[in-house]
N, C-alpha and C. Protein backbone atom coordinates (compact mmCIF):
# COMPACT_ATOMS: atom_id res chain seq x y z
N UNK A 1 -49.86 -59.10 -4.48
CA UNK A 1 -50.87 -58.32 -5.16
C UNK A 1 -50.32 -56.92 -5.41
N UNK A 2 -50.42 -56.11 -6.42
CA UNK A 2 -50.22 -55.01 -6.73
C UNK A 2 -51.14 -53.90 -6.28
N UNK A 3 -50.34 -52.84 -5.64
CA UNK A 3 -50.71 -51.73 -5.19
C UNK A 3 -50.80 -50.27 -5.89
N UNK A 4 -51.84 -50.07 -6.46
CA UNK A 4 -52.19 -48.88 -7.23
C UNK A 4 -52.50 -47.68 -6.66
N UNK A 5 -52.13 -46.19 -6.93
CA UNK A 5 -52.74 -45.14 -6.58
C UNK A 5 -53.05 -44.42 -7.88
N UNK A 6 -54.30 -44.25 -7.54
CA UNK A 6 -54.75 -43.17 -8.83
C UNK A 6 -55.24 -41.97 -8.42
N UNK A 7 -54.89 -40.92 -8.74
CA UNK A 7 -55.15 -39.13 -8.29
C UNK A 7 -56.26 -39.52 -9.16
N UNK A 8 -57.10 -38.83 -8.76
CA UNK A 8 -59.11 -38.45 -9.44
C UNK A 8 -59.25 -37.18 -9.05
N UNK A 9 -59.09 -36.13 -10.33
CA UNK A 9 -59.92 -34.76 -10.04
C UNK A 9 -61.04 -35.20 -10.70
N UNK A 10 -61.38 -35.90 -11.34
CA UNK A 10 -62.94 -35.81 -12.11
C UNK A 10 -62.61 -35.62 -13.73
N UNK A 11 -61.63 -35.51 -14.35
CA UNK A 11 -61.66 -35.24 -15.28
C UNK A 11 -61.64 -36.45 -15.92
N UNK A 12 -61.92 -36.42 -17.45
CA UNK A 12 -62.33 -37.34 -17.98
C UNK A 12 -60.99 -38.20 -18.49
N UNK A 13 -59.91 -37.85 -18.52
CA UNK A 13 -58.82 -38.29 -18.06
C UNK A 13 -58.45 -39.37 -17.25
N UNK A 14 -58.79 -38.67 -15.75
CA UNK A 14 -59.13 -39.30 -14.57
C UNK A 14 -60.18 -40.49 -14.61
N UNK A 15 -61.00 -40.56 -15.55
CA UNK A 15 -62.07 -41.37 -15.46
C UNK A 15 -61.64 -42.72 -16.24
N UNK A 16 -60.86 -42.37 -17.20
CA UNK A 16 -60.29 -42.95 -18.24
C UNK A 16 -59.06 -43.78 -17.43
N UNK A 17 -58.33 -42.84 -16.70
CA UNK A 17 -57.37 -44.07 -16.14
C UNK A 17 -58.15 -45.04 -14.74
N UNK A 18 -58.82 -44.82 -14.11
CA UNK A 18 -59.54 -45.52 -13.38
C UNK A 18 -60.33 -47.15 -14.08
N UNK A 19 -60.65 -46.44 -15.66
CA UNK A 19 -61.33 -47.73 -16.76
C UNK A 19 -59.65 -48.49 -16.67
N UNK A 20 -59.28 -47.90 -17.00
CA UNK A 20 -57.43 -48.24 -17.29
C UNK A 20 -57.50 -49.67 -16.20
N UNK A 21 -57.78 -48.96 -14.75
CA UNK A 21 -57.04 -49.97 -13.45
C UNK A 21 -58.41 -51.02 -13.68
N UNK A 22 -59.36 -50.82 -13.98
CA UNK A 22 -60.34 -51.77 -13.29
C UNK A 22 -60.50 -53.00 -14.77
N UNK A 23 -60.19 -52.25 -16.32
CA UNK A 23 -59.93 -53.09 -16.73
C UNK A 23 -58.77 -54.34 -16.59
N UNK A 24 -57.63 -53.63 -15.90
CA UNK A 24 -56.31 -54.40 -15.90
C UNK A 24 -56.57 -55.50 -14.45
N UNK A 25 -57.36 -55.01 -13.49
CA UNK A 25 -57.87 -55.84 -12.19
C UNK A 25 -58.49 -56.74 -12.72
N UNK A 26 -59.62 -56.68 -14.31
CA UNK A 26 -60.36 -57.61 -14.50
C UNK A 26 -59.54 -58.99 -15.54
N UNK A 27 -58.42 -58.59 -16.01
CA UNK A 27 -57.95 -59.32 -16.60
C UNK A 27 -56.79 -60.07 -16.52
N UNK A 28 -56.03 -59.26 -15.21
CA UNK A 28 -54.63 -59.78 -14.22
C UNK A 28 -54.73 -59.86 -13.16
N UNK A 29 -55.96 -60.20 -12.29
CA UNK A 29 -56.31 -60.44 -11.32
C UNK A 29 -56.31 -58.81 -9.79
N UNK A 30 -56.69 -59.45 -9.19
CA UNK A 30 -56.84 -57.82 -8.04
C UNK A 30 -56.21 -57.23 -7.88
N UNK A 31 -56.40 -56.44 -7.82
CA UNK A 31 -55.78 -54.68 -7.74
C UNK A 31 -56.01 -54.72 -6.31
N UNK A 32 -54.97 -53.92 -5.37
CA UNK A 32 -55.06 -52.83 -4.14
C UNK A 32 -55.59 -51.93 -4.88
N UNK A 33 -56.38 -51.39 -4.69
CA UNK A 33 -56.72 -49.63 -5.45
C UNK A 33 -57.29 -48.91 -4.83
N UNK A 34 -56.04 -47.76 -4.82
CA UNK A 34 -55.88 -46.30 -3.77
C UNK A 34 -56.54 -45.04 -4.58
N UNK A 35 -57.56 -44.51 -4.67
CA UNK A 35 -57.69 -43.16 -5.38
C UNK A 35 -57.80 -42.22 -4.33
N UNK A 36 -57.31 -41.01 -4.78
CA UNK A 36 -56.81 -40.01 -3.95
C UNK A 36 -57.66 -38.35 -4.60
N UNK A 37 -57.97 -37.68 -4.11
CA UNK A 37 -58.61 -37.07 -4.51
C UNK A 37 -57.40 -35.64 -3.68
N UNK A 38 -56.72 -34.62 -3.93
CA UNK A 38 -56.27 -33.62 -3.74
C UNK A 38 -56.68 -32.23 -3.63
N UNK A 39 -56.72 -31.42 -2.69
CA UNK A 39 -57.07 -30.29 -2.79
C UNK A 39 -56.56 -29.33 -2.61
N UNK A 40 -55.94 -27.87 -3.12
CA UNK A 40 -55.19 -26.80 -2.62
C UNK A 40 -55.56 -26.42 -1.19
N UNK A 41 -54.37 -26.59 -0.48
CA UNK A 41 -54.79 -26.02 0.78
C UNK A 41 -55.27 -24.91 1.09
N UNK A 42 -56.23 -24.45 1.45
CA UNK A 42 -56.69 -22.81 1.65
C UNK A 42 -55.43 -22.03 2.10
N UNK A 43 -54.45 -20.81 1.64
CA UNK A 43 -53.80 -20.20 2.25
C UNK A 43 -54.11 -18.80 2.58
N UNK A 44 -54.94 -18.45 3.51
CA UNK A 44 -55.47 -17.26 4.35
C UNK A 44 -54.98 -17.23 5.89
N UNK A 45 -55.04 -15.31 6.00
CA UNK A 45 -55.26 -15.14 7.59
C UNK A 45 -56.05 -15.23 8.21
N UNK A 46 -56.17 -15.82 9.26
CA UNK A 46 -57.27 -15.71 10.20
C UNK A 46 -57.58 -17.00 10.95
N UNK A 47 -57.85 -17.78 12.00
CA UNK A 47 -57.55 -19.05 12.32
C UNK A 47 -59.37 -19.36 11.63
N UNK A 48 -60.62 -18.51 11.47
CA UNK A 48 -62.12 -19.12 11.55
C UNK A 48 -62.27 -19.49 9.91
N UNK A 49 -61.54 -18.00 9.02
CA UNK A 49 -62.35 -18.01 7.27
C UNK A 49 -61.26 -19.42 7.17
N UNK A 50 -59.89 -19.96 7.70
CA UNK A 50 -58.94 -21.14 7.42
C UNK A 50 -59.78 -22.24 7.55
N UNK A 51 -60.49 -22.19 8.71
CA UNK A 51 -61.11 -23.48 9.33
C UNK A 51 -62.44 -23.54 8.36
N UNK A 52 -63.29 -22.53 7.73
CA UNK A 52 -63.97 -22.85 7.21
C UNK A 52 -63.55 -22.98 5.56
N UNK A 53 -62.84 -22.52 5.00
CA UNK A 53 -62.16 -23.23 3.81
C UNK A 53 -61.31 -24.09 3.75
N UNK A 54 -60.74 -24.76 4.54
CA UNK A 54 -60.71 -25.91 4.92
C UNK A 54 -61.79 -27.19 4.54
N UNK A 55 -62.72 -26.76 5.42
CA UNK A 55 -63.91 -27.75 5.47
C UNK A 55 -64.64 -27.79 4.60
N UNK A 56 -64.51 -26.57 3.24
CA UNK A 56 -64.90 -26.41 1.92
C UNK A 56 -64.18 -27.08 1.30
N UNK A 57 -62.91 -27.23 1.06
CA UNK A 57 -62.21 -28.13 0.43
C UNK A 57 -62.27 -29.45 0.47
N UNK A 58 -62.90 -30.14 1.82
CA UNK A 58 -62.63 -31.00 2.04
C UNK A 58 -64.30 -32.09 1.49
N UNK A 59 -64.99 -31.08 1.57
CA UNK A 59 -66.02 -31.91 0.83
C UNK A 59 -66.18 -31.87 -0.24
N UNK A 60 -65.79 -30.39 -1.21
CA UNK A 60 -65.69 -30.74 -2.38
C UNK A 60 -64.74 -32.21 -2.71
N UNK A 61 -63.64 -32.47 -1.93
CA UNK A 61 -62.70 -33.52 -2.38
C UNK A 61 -64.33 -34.92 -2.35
N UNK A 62 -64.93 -34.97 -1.48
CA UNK A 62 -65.42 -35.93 -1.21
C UNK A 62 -66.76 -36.05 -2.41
N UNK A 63 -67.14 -34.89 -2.85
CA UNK A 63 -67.89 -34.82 -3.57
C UNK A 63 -67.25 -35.69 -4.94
N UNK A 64 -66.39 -34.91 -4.69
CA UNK A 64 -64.98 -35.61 -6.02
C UNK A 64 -65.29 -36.85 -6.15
N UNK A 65 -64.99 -37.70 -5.49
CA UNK A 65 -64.79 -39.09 -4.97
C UNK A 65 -66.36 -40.21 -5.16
N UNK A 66 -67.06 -39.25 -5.46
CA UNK A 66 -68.86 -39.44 -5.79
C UNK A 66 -68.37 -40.49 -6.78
N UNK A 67 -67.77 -39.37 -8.04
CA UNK A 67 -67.81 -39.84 -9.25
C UNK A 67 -66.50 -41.18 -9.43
N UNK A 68 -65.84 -41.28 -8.61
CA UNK A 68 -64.94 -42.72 -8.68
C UNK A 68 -65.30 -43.83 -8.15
N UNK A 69 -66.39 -43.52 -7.10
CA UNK A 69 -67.10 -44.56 -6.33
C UNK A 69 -67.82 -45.14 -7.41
N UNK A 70 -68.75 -44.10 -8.20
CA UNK A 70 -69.39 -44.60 -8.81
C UNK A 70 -69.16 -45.70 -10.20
N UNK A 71 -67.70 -45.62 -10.69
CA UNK A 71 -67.42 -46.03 -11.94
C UNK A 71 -66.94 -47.73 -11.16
N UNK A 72 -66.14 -47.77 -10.15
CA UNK A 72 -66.21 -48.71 -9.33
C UNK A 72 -67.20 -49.57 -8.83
N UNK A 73 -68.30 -49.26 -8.03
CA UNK A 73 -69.28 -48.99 -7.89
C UNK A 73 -70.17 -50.40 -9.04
N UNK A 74 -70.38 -49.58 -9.96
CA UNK A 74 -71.15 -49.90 -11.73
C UNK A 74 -70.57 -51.87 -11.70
N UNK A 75 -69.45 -51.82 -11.81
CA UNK A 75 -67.94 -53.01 -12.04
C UNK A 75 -67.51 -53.85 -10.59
N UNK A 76 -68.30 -53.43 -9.28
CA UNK A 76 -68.17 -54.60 -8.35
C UNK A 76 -66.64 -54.64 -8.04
N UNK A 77 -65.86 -53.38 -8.20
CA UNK A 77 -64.29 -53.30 -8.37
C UNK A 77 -64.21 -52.64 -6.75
N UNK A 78 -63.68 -53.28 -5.79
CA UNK A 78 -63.18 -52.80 -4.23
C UNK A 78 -61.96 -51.49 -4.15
N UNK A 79 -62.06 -51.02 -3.59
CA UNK A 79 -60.57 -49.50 -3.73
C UNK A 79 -60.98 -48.88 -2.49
N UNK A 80 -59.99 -47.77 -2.24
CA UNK A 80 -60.07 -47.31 -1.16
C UNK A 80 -59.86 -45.92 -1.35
N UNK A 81 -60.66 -44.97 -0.53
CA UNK A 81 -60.34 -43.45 -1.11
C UNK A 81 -59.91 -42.27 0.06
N UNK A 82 -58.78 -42.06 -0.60
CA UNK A 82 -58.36 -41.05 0.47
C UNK A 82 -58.42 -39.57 -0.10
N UNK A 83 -58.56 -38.79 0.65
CA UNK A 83 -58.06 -36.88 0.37
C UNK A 83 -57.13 -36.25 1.20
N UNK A 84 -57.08 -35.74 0.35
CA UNK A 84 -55.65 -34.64 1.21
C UNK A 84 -55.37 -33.55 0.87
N UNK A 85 -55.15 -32.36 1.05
CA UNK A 85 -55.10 -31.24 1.23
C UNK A 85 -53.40 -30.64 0.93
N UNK A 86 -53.06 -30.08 0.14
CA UNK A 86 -51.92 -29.43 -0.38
C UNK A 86 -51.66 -29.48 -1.73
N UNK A 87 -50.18 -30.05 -2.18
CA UNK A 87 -49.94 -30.00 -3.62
C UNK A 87 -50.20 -31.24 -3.77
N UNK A 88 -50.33 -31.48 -5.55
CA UNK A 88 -50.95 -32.83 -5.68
C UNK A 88 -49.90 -33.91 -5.71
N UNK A 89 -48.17 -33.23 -6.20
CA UNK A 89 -47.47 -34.28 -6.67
C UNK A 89 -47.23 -34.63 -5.10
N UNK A 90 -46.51 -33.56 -4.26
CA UNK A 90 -46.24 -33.95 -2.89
C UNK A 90 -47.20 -34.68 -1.93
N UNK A 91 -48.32 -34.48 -2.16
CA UNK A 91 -49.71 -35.45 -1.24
C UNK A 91 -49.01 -36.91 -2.44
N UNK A 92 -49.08 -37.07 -3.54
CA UNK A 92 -49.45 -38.60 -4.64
C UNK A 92 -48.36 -38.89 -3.80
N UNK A 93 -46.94 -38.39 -3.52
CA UNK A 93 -45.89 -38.89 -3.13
C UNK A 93 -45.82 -39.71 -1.51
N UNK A 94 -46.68 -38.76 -0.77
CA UNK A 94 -47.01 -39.38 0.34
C UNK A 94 -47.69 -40.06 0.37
N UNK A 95 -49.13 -40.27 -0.74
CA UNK A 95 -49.98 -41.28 -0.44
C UNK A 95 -49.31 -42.95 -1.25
N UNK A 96 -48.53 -42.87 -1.99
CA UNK A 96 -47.85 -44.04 -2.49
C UNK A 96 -46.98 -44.85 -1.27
N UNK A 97 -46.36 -43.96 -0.47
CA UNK A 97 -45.43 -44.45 0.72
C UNK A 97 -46.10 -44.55 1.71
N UNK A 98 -47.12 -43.92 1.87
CA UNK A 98 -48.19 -44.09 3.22
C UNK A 98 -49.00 -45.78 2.90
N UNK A 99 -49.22 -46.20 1.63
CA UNK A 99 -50.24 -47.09 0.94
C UNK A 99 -49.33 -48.33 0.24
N UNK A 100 -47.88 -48.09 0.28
CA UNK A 100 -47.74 -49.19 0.04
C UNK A 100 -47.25 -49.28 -1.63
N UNK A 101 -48.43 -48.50 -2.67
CA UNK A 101 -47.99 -48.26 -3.64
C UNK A 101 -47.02 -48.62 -4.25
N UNK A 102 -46.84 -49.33 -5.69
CA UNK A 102 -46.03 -49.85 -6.50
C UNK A 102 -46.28 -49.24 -7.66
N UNK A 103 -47.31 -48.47 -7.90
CA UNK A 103 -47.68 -48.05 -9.36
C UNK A 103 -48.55 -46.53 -9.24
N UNK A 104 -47.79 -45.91 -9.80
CA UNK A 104 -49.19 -44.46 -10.18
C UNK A 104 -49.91 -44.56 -11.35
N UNK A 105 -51.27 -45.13 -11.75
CA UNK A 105 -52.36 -44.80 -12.57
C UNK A 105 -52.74 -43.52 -12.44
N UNK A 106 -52.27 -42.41 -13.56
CA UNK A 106 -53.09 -41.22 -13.58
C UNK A 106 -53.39 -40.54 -14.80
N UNK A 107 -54.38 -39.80 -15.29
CA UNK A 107 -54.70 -39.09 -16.45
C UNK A 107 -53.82 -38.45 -17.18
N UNK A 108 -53.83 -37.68 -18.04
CA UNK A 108 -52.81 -36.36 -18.21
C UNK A 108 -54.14 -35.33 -18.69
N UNK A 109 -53.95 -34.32 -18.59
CA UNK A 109 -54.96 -33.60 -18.99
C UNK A 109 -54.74 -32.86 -20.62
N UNK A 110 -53.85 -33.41 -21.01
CA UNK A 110 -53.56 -32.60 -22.56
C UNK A 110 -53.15 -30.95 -22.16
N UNK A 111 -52.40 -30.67 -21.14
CA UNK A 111 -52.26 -29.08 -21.33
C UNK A 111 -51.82 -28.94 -22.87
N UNK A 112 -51.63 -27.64 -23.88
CA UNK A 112 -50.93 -27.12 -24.63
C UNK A 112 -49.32 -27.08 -24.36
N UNK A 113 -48.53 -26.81 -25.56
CA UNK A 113 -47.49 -27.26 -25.41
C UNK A 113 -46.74 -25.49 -24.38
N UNK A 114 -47.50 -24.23 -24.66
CA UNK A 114 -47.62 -23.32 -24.17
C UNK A 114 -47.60 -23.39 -22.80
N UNK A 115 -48.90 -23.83 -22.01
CA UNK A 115 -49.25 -23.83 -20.93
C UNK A 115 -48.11 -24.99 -20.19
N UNK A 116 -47.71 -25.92 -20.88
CA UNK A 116 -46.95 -27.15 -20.08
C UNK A 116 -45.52 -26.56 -19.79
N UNK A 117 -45.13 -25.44 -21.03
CA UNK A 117 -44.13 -24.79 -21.29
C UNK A 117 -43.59 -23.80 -19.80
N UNK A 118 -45.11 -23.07 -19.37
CA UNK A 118 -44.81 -21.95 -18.49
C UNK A 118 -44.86 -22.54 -16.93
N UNK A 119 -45.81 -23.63 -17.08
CA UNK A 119 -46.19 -23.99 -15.50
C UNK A 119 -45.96 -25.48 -15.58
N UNK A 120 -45.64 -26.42 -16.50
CA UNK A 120 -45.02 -27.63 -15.93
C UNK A 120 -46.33 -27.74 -15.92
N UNK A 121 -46.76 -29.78 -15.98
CA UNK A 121 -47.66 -30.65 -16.17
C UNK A 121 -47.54 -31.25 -14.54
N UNK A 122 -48.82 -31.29 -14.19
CA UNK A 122 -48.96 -32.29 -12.85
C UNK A 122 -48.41 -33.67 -12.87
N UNK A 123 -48.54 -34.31 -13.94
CA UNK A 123 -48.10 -35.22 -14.67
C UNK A 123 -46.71 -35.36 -14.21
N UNK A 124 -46.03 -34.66 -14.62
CA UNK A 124 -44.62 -34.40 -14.87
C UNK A 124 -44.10 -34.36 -13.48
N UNK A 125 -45.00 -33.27 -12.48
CA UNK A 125 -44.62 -33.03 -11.24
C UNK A 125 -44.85 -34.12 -10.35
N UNK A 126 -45.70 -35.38 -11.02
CA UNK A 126 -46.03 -36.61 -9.79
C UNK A 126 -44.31 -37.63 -10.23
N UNK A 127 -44.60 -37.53 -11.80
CA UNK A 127 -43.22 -38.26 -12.25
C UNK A 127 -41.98 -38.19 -11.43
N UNK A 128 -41.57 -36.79 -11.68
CA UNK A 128 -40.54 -36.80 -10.64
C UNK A 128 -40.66 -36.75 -8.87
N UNK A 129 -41.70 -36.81 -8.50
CA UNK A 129 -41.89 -36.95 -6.86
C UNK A 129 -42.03 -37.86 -6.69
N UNK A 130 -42.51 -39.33 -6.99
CA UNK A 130 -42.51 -40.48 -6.48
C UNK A 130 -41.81 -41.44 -6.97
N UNK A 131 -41.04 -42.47 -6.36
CA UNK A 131 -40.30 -43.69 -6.45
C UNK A 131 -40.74 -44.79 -7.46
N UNK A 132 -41.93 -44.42 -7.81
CA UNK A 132 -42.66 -46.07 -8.33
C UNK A 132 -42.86 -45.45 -10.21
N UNK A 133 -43.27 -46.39 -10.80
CA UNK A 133 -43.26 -46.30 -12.21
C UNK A 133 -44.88 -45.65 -12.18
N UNK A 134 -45.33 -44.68 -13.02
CA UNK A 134 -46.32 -43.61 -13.17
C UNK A 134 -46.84 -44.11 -15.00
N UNK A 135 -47.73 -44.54 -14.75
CA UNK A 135 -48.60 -45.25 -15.99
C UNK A 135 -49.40 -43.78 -16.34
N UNK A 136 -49.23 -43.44 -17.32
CA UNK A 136 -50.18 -41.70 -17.63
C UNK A 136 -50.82 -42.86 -18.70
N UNK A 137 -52.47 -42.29 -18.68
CA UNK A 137 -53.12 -42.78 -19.51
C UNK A 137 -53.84 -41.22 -20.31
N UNK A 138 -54.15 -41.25 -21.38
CA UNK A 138 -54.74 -40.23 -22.27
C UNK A 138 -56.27 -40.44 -22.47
């Protein structure tokens, strides 16, 4: 059986490659399916404002995860959802090798050719961090 991870910020992107996996589960049989939800790690002094942005991050991720449950959810489609806290390509990279992963399902967000120019595409940054073939859906 094939092992999928899909990053979900919520964007409609994101929503779009999730249709992506659950159509391809419905027509080539079951999917493993990993969605991962990422969050910048809080970087502050102090061990209490850390611990409590922390724990801000960590439900927004879960809040995140509302909206993937739900498209799943709708379609009777099984997956499993993890979060994690840091950069997104380096967490996708660990959660593919932690999970088994054979495939990255993920969005692209259309940056400008400007913006992709100065800061590089997440896209780009999962491409080159993980081992497995990276399906970008539009």
């Amino acid at each position: 059986m094939r092992s999928v991870l899909i990053p979900f910020d919520g964007s409609e992107s994101a929503r779009r490659a999730i249709k992506y996996a659950i159509d391809f589960a419905k027509e080539y049989g079951r999917l493993n399916i990993h969605v991962l939800n990422v969050q910048e790690e809080p970087v502050v002094y102090g061990d209490y404002l850390t611990a409590s942005l922390r724990s801000a991050a960590l439900r927004a991720a879960e809040e995140m995860l509302i909206k993937a449950r739900e498209q799943f959810d709708a379609v009777n489609v099984p997956f499993e959802a993890h979060i994690a806290l840091g950069g997104v390509a380096e967490e996708v990279a660990k959660a593919v090798a932690a999970h088994g992963c054979d495939t990255v399902i993920m969005g692209t967000r259309g940056m400008g050719a400007m913006s992709n120019l100065l800061m590089g595409s997440v896209a780009t940054r999962v491409v080159h961090a993980v081992p497995v073939p990276v399906l970008l859906v539009k």
